[in-house]
Protein backbone atom coordinates (compact mmCIF):
# COMPACT_ATOMS: atom_id res chain seq x y z
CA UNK A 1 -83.46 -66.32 -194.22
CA UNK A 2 -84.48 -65.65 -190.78
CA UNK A 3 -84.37 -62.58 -188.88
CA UNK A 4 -84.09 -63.58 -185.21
CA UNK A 5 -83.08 -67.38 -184.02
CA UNK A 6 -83.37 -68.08 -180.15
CA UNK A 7 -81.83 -70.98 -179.32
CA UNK A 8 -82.49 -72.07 -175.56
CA UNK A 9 -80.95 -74.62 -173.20
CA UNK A 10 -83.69 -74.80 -170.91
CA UNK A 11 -82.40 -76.06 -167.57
CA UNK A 12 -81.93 -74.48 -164.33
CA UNK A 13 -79.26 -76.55 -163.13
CA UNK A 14 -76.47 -78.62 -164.91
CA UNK A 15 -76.02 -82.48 -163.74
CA UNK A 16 -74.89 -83.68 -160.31
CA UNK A 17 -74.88 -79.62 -160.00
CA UNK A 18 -72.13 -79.32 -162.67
CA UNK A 19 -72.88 -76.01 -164.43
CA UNK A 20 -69.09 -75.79 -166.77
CA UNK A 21 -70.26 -77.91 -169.27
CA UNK A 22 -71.33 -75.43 -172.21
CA UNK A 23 -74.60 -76.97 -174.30
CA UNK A 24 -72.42 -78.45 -177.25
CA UNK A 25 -75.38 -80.13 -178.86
CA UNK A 26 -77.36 -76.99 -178.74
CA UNK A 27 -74.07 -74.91 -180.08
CA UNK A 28 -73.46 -77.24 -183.05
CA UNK A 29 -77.32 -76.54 -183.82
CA UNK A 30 -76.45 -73.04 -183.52
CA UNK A 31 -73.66 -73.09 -186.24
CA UNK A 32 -75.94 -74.75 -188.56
CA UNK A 33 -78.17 -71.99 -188.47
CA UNK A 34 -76.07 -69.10 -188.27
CA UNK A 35 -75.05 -68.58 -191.73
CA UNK A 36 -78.96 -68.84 -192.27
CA UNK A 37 -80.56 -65.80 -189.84
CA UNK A 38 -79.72 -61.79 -189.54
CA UNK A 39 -79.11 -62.45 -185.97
CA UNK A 40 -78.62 -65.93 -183.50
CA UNK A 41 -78.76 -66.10 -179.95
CA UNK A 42 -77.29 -69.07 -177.68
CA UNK A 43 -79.07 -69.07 -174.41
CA UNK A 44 -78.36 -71.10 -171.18
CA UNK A 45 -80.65 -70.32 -169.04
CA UNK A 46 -78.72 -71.79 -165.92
CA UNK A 47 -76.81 -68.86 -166.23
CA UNK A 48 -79.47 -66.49 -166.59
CA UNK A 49 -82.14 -64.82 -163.86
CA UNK A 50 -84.56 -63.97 -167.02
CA UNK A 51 -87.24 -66.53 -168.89
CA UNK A 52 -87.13 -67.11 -172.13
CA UNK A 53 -89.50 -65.09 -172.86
CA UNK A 54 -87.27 -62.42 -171.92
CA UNK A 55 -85.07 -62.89 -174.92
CA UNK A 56 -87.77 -62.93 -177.60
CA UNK A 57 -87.80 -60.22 -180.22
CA UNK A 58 -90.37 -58.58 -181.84
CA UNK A 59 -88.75 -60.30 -185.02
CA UNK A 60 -87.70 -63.42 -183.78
CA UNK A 61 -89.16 -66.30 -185.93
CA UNK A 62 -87.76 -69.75 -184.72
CA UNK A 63 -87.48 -70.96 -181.13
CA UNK A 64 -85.11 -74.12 -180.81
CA UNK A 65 -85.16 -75.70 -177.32
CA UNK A 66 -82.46 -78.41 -176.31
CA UNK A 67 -84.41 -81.38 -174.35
CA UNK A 68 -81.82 -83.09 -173.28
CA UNK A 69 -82.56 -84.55 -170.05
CA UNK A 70 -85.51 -86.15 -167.88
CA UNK A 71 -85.73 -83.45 -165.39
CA UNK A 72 -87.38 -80.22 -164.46
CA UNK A 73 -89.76 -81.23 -167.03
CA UNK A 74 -92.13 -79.30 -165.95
CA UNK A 75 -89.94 -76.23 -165.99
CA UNK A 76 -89.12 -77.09 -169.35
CA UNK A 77 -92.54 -77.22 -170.91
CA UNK A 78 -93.56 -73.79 -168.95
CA UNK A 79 -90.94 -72.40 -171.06
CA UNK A 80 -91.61 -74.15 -174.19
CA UNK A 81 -95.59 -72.83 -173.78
CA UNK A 82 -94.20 -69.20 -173.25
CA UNK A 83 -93.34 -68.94 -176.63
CA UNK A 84 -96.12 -67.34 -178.74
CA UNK A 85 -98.34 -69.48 -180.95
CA UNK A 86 -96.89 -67.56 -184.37
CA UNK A 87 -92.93 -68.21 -183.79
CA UNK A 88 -91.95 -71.37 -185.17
CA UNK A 89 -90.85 -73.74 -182.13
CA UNK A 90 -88.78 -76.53 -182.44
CA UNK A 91 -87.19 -78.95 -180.41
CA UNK A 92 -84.61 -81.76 -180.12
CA UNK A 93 -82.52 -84.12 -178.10
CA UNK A 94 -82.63 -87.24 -176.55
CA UNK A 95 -85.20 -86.64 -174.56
CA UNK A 96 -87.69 -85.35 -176.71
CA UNK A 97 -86.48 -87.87 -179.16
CA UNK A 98 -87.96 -90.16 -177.26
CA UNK A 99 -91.86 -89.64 -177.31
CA UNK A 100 -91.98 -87.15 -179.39
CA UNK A 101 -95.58 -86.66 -180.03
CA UNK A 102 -96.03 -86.61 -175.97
CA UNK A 103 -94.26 -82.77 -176.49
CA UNK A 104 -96.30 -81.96 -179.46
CA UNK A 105 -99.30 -83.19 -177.56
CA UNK A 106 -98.42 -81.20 -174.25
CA UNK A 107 -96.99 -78.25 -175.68
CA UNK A 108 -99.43 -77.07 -178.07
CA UNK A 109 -97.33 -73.95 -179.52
CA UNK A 110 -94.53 -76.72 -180.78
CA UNK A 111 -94.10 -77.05 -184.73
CA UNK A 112 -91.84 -79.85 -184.84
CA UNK A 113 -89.45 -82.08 -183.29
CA UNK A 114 -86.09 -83.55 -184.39
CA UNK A 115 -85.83 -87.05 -183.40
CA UNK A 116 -81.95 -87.59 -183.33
CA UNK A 117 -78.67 -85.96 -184.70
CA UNK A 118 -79.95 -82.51 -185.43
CA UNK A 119 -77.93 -80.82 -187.81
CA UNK A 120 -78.63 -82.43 -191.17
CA UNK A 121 -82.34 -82.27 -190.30
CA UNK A 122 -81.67 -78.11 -189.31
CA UNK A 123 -79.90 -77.70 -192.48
CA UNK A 124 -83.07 -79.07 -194.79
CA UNK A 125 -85.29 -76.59 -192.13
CA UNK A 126 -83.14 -73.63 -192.66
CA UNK A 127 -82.80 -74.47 -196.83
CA UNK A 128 -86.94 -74.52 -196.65
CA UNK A 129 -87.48 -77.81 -197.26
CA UNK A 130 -91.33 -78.54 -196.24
CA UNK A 131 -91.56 -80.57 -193.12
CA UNK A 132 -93.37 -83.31 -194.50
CA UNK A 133 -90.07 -84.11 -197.04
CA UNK A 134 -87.45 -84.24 -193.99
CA UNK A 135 -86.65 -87.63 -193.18
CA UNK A 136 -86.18 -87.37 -188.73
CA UNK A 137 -88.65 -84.72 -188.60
CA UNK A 138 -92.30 -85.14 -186.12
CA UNK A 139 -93.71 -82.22 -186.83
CA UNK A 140 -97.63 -80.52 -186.56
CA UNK A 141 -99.89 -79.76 -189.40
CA UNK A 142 -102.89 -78.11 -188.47
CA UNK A 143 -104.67 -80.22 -185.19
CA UNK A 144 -102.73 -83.53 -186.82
CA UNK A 145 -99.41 -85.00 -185.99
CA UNK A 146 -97.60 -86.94 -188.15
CA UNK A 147 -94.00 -88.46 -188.13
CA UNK A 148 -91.78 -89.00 -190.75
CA UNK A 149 -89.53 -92.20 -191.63
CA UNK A 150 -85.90 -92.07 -189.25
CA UNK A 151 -83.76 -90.43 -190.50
CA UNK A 152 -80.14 -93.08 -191.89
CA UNK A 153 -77.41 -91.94 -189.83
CA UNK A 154 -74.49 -90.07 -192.20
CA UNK A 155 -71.01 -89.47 -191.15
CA UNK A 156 -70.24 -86.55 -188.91
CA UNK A 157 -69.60 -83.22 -190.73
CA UNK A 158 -66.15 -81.15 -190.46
CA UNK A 159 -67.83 -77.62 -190.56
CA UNK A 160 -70.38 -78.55 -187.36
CA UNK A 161 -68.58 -77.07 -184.41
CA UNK A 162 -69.82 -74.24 -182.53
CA UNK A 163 -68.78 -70.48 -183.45
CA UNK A 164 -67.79 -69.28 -179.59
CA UNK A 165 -67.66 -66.49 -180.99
CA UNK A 166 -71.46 -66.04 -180.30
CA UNK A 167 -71.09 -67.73 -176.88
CA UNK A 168 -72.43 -65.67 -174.05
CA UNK A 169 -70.80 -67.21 -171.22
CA UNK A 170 -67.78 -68.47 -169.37
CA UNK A 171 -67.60 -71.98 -168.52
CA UNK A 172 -65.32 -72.38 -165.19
CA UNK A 173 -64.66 -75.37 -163.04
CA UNK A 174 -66.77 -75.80 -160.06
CA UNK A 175 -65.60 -78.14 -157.07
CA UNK A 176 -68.55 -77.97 -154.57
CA UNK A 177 -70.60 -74.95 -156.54
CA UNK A 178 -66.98 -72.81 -156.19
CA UNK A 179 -65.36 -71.78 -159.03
CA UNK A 180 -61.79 -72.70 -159.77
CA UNK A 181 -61.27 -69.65 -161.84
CA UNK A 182 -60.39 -72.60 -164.61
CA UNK A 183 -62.43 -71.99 -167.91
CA UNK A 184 -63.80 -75.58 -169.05
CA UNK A 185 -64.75 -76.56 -172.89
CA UNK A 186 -65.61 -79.24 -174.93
CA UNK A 187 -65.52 -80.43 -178.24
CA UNK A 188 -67.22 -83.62 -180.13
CA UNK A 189 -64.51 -84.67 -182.22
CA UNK A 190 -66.71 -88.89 -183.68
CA UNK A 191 -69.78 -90.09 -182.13
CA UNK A 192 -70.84 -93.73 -181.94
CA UNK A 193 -69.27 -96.84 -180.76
CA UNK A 194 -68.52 -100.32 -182.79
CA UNK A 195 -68.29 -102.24 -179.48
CA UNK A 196 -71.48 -103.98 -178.11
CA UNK A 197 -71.53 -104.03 -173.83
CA UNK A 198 -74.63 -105.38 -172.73
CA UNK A 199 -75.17 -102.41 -170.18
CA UNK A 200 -74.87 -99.47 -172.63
CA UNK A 201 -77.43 -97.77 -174.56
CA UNK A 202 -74.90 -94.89 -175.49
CA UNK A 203 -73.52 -96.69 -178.94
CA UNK A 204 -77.56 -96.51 -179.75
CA UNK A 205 -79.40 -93.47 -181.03
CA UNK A 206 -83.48 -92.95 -178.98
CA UNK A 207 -84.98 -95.70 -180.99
CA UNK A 208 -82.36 -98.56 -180.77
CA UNK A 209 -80.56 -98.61 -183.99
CA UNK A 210 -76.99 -98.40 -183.86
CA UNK A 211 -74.63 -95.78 -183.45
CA UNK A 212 -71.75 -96.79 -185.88
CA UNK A 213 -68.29 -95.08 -185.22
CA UNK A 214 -68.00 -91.80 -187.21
CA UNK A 215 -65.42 -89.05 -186.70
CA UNK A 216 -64.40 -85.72 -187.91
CA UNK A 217 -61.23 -85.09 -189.90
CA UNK A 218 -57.82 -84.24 -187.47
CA UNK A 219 -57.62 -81.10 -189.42
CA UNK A 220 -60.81 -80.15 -187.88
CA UNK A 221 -60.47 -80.75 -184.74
CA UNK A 222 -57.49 -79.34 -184.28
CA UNK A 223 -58.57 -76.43 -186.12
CA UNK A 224 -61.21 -76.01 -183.72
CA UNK A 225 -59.28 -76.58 -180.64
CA UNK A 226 -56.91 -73.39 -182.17
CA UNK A 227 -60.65 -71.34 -181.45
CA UNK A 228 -60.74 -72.57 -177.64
CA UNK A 229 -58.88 -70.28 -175.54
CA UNK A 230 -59.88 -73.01 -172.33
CA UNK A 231 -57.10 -74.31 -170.87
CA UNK A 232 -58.76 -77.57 -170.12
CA UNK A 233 -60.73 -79.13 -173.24
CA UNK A 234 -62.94 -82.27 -172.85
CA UNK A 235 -64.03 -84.81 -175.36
CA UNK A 236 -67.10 -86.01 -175.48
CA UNK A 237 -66.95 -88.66 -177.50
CA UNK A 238 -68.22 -92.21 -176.66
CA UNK A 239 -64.71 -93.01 -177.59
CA UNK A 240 -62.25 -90.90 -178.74
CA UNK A 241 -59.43 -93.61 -179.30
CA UNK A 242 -60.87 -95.78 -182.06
CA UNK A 243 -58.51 -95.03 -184.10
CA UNK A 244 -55.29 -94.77 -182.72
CA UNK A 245 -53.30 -93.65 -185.99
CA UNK A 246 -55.81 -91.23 -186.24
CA UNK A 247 -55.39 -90.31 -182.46
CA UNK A 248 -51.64 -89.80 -183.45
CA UNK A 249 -52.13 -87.77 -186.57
CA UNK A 250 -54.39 -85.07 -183.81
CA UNK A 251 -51.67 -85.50 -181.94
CA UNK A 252 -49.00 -84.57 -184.37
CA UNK A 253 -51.34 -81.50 -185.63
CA UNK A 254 -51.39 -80.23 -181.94
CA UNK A 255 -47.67 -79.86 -181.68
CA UNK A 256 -47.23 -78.53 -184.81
CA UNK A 257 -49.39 -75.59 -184.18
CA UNK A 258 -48.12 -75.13 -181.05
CA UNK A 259 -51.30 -75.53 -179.08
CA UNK A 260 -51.20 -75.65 -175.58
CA UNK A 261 -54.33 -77.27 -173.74
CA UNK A 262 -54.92 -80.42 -171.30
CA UNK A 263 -57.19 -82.80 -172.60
CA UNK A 264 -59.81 -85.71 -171.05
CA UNK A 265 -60.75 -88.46 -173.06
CA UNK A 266 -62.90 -91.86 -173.27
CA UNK A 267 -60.95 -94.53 -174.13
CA UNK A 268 -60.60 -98.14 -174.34
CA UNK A 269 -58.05 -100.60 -172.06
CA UNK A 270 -56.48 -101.29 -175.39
CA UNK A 271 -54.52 -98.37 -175.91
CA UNK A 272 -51.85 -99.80 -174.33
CA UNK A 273 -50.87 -101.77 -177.47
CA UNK A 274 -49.69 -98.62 -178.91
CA UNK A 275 -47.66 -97.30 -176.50
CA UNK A 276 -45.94 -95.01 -179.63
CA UNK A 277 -49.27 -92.93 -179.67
CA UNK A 278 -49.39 -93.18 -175.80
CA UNK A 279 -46.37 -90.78 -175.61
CA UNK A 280 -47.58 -88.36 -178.38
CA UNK A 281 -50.94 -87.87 -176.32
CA UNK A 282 -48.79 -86.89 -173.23
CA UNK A 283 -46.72 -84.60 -174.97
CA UNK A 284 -49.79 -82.80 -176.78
CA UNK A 285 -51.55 -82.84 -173.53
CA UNK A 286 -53.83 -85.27 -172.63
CA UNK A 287 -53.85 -85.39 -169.29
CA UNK A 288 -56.66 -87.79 -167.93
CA UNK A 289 -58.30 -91.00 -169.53
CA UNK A 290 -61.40 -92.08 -168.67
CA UNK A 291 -61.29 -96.04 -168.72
CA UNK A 292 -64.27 -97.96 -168.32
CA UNK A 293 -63.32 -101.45 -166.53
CA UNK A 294 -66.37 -102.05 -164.79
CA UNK A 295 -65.76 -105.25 -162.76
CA UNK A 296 -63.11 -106.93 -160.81
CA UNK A 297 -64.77 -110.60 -162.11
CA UNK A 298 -64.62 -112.72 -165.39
CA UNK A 299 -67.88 -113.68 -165.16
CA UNK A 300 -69.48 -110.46 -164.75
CA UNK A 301 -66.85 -108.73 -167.83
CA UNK A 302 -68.06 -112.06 -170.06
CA UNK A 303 -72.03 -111.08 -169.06
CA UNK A 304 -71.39 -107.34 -170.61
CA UNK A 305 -69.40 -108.85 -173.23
CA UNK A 306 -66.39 -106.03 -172.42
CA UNK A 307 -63.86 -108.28 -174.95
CA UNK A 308 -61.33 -108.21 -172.10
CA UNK A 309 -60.25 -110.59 -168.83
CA UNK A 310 -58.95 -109.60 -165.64
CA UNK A 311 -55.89 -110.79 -166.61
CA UNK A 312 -56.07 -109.07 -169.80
CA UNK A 313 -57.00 -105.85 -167.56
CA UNK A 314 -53.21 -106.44 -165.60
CA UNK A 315 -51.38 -106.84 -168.65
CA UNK A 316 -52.55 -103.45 -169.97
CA UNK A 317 -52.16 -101.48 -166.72
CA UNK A 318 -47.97 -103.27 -166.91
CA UNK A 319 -48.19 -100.49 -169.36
CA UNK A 320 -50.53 -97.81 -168.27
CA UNK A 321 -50.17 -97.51 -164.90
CA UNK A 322 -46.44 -95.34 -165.45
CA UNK A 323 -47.70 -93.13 -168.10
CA UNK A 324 -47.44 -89.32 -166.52
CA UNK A 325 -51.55 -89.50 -167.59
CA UNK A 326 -54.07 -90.13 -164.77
CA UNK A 327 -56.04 -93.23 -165.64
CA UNK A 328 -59.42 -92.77 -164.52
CA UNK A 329 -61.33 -96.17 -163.64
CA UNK A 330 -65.25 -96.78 -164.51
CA UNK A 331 -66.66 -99.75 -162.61
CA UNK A 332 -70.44 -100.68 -162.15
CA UNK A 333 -72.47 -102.28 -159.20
CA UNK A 334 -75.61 -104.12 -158.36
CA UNK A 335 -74.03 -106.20 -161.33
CA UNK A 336 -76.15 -109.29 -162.17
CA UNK A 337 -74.82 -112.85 -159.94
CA UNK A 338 -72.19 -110.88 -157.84
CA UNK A 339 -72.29 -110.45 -154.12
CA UNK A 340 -71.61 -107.95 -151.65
CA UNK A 341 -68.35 -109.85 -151.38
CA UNK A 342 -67.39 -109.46 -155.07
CA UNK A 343 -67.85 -105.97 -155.21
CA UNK A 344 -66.08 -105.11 -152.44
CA UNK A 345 -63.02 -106.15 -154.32
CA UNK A 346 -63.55 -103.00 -156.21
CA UNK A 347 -61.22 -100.53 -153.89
CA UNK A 348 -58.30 -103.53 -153.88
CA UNK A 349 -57.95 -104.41 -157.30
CA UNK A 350 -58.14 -101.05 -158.73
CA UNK A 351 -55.10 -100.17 -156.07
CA UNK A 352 -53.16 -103.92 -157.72
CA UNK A 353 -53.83 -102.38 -161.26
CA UNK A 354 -52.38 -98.66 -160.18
CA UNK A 355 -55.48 -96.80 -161.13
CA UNK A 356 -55.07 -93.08 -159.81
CA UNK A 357 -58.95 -92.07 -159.94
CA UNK A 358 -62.27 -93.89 -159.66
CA UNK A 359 -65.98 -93.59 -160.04
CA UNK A 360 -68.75 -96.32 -159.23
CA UNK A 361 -71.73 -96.25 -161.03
CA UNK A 362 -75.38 -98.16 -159.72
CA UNK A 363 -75.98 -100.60 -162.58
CA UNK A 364 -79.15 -98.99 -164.36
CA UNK A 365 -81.47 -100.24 -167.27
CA UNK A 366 -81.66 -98.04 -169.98
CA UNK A 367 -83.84 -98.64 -173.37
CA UNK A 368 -82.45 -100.73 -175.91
CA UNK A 369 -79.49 -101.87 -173.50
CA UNK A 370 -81.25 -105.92 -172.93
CA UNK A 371 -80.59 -105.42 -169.32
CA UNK A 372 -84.42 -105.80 -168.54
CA UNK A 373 -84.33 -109.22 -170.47
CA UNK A 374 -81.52 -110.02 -168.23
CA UNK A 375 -83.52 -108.86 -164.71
CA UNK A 376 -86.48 -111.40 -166.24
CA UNK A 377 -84.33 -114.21 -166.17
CA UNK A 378 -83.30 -113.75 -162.59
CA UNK A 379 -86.24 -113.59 -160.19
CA UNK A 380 -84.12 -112.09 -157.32
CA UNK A 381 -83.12 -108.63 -159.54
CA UNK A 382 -85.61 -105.93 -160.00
CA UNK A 383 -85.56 -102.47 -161.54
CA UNK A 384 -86.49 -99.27 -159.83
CA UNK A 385 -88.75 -96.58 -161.37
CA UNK A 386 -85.82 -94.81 -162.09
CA UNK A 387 -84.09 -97.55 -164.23
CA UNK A 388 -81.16 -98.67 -161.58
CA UNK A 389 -81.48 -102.57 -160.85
CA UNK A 390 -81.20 -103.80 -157.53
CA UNK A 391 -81.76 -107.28 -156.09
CA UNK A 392 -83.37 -108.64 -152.86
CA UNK A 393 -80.07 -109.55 -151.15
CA UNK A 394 -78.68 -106.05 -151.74
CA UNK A 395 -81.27 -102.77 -152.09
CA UNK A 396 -80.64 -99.51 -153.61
CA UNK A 397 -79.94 -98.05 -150.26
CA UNK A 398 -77.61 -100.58 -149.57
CA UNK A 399 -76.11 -100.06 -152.84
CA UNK A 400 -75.28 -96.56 -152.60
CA UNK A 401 -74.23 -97.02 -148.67
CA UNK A 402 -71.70 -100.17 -150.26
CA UNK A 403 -70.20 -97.27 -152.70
CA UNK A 404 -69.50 -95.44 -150.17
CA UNK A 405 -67.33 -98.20 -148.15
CA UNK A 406 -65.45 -98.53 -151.37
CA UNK A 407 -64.93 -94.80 -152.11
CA UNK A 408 -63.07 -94.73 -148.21
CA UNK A 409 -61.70 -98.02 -148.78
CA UNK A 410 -59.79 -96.67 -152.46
CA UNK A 411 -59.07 -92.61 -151.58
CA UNK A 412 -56.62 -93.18 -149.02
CA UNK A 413 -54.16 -90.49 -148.49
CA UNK A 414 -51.37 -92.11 -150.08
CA UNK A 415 -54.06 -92.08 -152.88
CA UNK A 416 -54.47 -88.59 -152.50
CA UNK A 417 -50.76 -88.23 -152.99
CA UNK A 418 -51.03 -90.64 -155.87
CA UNK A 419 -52.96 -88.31 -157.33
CA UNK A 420 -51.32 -84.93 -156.62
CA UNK A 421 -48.03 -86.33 -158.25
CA UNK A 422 -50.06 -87.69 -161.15
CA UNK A 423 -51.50 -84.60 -161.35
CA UNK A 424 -47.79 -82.72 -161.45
CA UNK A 425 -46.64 -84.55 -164.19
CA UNK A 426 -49.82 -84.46 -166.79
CA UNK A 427 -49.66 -80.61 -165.96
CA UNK A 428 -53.39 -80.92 -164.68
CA UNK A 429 -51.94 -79.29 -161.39
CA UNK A 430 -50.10 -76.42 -163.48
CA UNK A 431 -53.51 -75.09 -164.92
CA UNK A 432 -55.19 -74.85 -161.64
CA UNK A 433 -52.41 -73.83 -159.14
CA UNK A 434 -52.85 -69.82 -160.01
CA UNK A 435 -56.49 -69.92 -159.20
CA UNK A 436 -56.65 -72.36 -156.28
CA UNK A 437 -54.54 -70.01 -153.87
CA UNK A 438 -56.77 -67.12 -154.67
CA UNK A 439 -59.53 -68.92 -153.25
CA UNK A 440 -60.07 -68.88 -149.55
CA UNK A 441 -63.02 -71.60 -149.72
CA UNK A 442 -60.95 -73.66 -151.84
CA UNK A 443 -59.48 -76.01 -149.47
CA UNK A 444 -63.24 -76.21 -147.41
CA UNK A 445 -64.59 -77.55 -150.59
CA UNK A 446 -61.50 -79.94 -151.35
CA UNK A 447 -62.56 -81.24 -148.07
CA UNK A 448 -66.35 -81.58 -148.28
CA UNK A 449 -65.79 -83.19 -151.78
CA UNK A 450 -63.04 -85.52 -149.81
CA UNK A 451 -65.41 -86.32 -147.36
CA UNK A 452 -68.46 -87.22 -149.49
CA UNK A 453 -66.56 -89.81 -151.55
């Protein structure tokens, strides 16, 4: 039994400047350990002024830090060092995951590091099984460092899901660093993915084995989403739609208790086969799907191995396209073979196809995703220090300015009104239109936003 836990998300600022996503990792951490200390404290410290050093106790005896990202490292490690040499310190996430002894090397005062999922190796940590018996666990034992084996991957508990009861914070929606007044959560309802796109590293845990598919009962998650008092819930999930009769089953739970939320999900082109559970996510209130389609071109969709055509991409969107839900588009550029020609066709296929909402992403190598094998084989595509691939007929620069063509060429204003009316009918527009006329800087950030895509 501990007396004090300190967790600590230790990040100034959140992604892309997005500070309303809470630390879910970190929280589901946090629930493992509660039923395990006196007393547990959930820190994120881009909501704080204070250090963590700050928040330390004169009883606290564990540390956690979430290492998430690769950025403000430096910051991060500062923090790490702060904590004195005779707390236990521990950290985990991907990041950390991925050199692990680097951290232990660099920040002296660390004990251990999860490599991976965290809970099941916080559980043995918290049930005092000795470090050198935990399967996942790099960890310190006197000046040496050892690592033990991975750890298998099991399938996802029902009981890890953050208590927000011990949540310190309010997670709003920020357009342009101004809050919308609209509190934001999310929940992790499976992890993993069964499919096998050549340009994503997500379905892989740090050290390239793979993610399979594994998700939480319905009765869980809805039981959970009964705790959220957010009107706006997203899913994290690598793909929440798997399963569509399970998909239907959440759905039928949500009704049934009456919960009354809007939803955004990950999912796949092919939920338009099931057009039954299509209408039972609208009326339990999902209101956007995130759909990654990634090119307007067979040959680059056969390269990532996507499973789908163009023409199979039409067919679905028949179906899709009508459904009160705004069907958010993923594509990709800088894709291997096509020219600036072929991705401009980005802005006028997704209009044929009657996507409402869009985001481009640079193509960019990650470990484990065989893009660098790829870039080898083709002596006119290079990667950047920072993983994005670019080739000599089109640079990064270029790449980023040719996104930005697109982005003017797709949000038109009839797209805008596209939008708003999609927007109307998912009842995305009903959860924000109380807070957006109480903000007199609302409509100068609409703008800004508009004018920067």
């Amino acid at each position: 039994m501990f007396r004090h836990v300190l967790c600590v998300y230790p990040y100034r600022r959140g992604l892309k400047g997005w500070r309303f996503c809470p630390p879910l990792g970190l929280e589901c951490i946090g629930a493992v350990i509660e039923p395990h200390t006196e007393v547990l404290d959930i820190i994120d410290l881009r909501k704080e002024r204070n250090r963590t050093i700050d928040f330390l106790r004169p009883e606290t005896d564990l540390v956690c830090f979430s290492v998430n990202w690769d950025r403000e490292v430096e910051f991060m490690r500062e923090e790490i060092n702060s904590v004195p040499p005779d707390i236990s310190t521990i950290l985990g996430g991907r990041h950390s995951t991925l050199d692990p002894e680097d951290w232990l090397v660099r920040c002296p005062n660390v004990n251990a590091v999860v490599r991976g999922d965290g809970e099941e190796v916080i559980e043995d940590v918290c049930q005092g099984v000795p470090f050198e018996k935990i399967p996942g666990l790099s960890f310190r034992n006197g000046k040496e460092i050892f690592h033990n084996p991975k750890r298998r991957l099991g399938a996802l508990s029902d009981h890890h899901f953050p208590s927000r009861n011990l949540r310190r914070y309010t997670y709003e929606v920020e357009l342009e660093n101004i809050g919308m007044g609209v509190e934001h959560d999310l929940v992790s309802a499976s992890r993993g993915c069964p499919f096998n796109c050549t340009y994503c590293s997500f379905n892989r845990n740090p050290w390239g084995d793979k993610r399979n598919w594994t998700g939480r009962s319905p009765e869980s998650i809805v039981e959970e989403l009964a705790q959220i008092k957010a009107p706006l819930v997203s899913f994290t999930d690598d793909l929440f739609t798997y399963d569509m009769d399970r998909v239907g089953r959440i759905c039928d739970l949500i009704l049934a208790r009456g919960i009354r939320k809007r939803y955004l999900i990950n999912a796949r082109l092919e939920i338009a086969r099931r057009p039954d559970v299509l209408c039972k996510m609208e009326r339990a209130g999902v209101a956007v799907i995130l759909l990654g389609i990634e090119s307007a071109h067979d040959k680059t969709l056969r390269s990532m191995r996507k499973g789908f055509s163009t023409a199979k991409i039409r067919e679905y969107f028949e179906v899709l396209r009508n459904r009160a839900m705004i069907m958010h588009g993923y594509f990709i550029m800088g894709n291997i073979g096509e020219s600036v020609e072929d991705m401009m066709q980005v802005a006028p296929f997704a209009h044929d196809l009657g996507v409402d909402t869009l985001s481009i992403a640079l193509l960019r190598n990650e470990q484990y995703s065989g893009l660098d094998e790829l870039v080898a084989q083709n002596q006119a595509y290079h990667i950047a220090p920072n993983g994005k691939i670019y080739s000599d007929h089109c640079s990064l620069k270029e790449l980023k300015r040719l996104r930005q063509r697109i982005y003017k060429k797709f949000y038109t204003k009839r797209q805008g009104l596209r939008i708003l009316n999609k927007a109307h009918r998912s009842g995305l527009l009903k959860v924000f239109y109380k807070h957006i006329f109480q903000l007199p800087a609302f409509f100068q950030a609409l703008k800004r936003a508009w004018k920067i895509v």
